[in-house]
N, C-alpha and C. Protein backbone atom coordinates (compact mmCIF):
# COMPACT_ATOMS: atom_id res chain seq x y z
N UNK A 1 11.06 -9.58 -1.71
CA UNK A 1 9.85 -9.74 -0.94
C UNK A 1 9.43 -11.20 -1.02
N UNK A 2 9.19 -11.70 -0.02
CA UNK A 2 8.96 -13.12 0.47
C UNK A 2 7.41 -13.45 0.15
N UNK A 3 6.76 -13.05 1.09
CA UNK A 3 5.26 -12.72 1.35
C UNK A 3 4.40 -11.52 1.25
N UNK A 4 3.25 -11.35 0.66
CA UNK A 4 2.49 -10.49 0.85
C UNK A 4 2.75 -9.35 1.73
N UNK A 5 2.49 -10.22 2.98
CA UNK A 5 1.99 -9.51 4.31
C UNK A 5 3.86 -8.91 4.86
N UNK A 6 4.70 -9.05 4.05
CA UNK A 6 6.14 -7.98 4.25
C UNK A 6 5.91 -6.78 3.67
N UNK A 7 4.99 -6.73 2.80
CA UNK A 7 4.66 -5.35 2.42
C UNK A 7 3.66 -4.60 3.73
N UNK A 8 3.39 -5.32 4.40
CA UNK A 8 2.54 -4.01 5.33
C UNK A 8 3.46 -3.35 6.88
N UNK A 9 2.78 -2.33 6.99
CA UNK A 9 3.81 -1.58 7.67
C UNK A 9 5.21 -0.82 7.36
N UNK A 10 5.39 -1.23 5.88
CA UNK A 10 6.57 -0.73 5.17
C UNK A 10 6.30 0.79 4.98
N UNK A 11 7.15 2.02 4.90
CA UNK A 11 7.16 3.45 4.77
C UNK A 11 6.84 3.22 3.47
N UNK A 12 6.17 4.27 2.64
CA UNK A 12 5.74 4.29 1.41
C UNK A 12 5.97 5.97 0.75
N UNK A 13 7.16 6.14 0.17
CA UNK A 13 8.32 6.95 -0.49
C UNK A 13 8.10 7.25 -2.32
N UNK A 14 8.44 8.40 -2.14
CA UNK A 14 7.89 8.65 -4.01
C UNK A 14 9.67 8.69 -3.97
N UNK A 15 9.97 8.28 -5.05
CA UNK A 15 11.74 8.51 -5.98
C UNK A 15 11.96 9.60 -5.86
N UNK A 16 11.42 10.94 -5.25
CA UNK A 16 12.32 12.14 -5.11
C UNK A 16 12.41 12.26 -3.34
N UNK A 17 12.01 11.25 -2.65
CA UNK A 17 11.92 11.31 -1.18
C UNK A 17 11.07 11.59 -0.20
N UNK A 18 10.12 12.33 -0.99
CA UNK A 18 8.62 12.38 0.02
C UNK A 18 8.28 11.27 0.55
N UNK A 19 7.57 11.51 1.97
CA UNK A 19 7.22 10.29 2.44
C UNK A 19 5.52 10.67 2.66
N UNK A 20 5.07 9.67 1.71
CA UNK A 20 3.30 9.68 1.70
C UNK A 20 2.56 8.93 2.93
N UNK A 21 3.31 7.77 3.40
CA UNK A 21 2.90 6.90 4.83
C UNK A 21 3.20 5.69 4.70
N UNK A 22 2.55 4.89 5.54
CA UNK A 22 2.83 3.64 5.88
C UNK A 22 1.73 2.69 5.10
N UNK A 23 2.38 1.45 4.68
CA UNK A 23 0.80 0.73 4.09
C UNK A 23 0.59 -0.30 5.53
N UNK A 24 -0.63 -0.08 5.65
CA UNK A 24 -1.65 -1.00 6.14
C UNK A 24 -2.12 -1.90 5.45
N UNK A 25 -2.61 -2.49 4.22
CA UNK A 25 -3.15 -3.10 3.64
C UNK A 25 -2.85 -3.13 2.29
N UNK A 26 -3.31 -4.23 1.57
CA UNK A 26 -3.21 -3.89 0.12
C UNK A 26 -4.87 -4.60 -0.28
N UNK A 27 -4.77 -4.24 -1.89
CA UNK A 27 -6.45 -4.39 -2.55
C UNK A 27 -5.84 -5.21 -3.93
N UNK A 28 -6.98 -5.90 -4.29
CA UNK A 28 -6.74 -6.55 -5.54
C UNK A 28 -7.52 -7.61 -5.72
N UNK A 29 -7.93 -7.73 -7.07
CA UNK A 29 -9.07 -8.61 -7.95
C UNK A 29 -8.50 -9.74 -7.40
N UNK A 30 -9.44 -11.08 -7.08
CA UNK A 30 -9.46 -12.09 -7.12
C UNK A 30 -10.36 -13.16 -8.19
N UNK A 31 -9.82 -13.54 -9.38
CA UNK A 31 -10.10 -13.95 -10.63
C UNK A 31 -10.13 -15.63 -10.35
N UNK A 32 -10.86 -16.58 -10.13
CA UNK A 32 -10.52 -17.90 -10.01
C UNK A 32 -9.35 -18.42 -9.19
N UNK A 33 -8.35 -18.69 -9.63
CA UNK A 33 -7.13 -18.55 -8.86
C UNK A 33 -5.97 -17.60 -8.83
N UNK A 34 -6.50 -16.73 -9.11
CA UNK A 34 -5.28 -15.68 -10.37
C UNK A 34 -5.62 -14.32 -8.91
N UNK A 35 -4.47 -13.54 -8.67
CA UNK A 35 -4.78 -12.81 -7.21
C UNK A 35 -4.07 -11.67 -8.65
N UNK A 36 -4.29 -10.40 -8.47
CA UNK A 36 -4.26 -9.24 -8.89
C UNK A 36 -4.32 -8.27 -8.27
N UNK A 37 -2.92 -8.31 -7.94
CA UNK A 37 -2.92 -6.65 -7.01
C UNK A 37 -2.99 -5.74 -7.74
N UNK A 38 -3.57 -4.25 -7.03
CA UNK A 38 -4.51 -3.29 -7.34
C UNK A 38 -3.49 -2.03 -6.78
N UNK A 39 -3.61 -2.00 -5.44
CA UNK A 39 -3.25 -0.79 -4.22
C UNK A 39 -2.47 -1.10 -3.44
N UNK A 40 -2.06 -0.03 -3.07
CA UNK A 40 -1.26 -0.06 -2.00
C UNK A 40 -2.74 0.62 -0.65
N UNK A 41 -2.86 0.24 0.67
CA UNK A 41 -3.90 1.49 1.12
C UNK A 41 -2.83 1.86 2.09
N UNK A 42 -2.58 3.42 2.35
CA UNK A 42 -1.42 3.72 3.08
C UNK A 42 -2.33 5.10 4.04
N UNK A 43 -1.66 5.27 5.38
CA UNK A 43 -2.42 6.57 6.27
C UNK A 43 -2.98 5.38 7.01
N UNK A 44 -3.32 6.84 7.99
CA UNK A 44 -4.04 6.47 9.52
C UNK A 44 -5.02 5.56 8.98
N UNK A 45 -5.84 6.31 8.12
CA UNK A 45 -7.63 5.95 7.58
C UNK A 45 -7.50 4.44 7.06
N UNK A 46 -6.23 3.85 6.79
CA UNK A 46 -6.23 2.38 6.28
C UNK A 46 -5.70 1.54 7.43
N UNK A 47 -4.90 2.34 8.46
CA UNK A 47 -4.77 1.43 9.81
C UNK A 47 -6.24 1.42 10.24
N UNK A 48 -7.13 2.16 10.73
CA UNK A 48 -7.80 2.51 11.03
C UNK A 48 -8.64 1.10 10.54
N UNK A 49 -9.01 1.37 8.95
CA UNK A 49 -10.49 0.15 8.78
C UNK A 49 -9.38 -1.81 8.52
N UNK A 50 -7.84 -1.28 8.72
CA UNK A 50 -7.39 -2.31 9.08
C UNK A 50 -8.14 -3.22 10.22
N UNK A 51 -8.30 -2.39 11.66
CA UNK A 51 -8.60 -2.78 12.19
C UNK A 51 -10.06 -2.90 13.05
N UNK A 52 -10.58 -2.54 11.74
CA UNK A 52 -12.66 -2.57 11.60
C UNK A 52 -13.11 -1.05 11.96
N UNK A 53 -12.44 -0.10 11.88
CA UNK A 53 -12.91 1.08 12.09
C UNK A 53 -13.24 1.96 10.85
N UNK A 54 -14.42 2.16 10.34
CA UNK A 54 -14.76 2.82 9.64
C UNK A 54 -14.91 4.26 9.47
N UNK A 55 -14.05 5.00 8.35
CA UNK A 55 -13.99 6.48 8.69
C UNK A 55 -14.94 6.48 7.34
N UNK A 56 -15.84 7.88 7.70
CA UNK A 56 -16.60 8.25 6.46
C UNK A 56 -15.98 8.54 4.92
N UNK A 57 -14.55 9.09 5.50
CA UNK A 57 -13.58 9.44 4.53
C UNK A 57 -12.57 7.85 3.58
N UNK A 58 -12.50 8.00 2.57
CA UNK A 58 -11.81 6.69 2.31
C UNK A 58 -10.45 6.75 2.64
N UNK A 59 -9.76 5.72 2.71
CA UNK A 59 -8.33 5.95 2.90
C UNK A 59 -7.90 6.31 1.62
N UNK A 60 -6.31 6.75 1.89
CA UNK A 60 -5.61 6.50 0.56
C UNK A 60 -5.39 5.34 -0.15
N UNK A 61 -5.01 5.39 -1.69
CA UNK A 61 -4.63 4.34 -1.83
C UNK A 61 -3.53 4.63 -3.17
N UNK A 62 -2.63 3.65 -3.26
CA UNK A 62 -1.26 4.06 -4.46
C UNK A 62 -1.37 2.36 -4.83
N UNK A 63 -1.44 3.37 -6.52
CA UNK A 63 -1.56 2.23 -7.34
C UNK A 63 -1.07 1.26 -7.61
N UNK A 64 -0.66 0.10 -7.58
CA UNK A 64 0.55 -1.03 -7.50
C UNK A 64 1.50 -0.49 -8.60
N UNK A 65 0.67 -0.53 -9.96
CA UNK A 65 1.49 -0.07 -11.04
C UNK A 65 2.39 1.15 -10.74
N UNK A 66 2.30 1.80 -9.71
CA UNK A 66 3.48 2.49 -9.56
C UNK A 66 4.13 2.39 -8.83
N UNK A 67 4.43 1.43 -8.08
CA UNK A 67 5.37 0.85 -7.59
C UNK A 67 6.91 0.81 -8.13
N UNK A 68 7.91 1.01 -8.12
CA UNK A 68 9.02 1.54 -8.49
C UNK A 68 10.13 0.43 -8.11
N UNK A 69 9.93 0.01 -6.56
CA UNK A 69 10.78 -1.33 -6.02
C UNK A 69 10.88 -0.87 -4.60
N UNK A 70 10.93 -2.03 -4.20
CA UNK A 70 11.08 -2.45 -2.76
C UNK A 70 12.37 -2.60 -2.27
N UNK A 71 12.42 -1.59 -1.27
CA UNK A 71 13.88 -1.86 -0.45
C UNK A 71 13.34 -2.56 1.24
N UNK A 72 14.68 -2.47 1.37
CA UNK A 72 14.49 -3.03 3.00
C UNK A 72 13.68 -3.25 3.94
N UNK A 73 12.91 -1.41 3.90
CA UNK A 73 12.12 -1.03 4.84
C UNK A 73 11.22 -0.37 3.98
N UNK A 74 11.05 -0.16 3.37
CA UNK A 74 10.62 1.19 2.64
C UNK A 74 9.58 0.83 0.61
N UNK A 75 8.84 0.99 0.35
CA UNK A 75 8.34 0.63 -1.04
C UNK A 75 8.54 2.20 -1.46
N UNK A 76 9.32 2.08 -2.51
CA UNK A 76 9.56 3.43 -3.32
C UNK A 76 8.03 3.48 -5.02
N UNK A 77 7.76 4.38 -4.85
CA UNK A 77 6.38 4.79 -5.80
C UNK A 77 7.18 5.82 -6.66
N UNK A 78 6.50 5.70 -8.00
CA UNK A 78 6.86 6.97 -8.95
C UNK A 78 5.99 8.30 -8.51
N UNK A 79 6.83 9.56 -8.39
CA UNK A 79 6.11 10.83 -8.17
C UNK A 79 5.11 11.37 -9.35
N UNK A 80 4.23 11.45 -8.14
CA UNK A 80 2.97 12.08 -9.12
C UNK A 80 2.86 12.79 -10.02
């Protein structure tokens, strides 16, 4: 992974093959200069306030720490 922004739009996959969705966005502390990713936000509901639309409901979100590794197309997550 090059940039940040290659993680969005990537399919978002648990290690036994479920597919949970797509990320739209990611979240994370900003400390002085120090960036700390947090989330993954994945589903409609994070395209959605991607693009200023607010649902009452929050989106999803998957924790960075479980992040597993990045392929091609796809960010693989440890199953719940």
């Amino acid at each position: 992974m090059r940039t940040l922004s290659s993680v969005l739009r990537r399919q978002v996959v648990t290690e036994s093959g479920r597919v949970l969705a797509r990320c739209f966005d990611v979240r994370g502390d900003l400390s002085g200069s120090t960036l700390r990713l947090r989330s993954l936000c994945v589903g409609r509901k994070a395209l959605l306030e991607h693009f200023g639309i607010r649902s009452h409901d929050r989106h999803d979100e998957v924790a960075w720490s479980s992040i597993v590794r990045f392929e091609r197309d796809r960010i693989v997550v440890r199953d719940p």
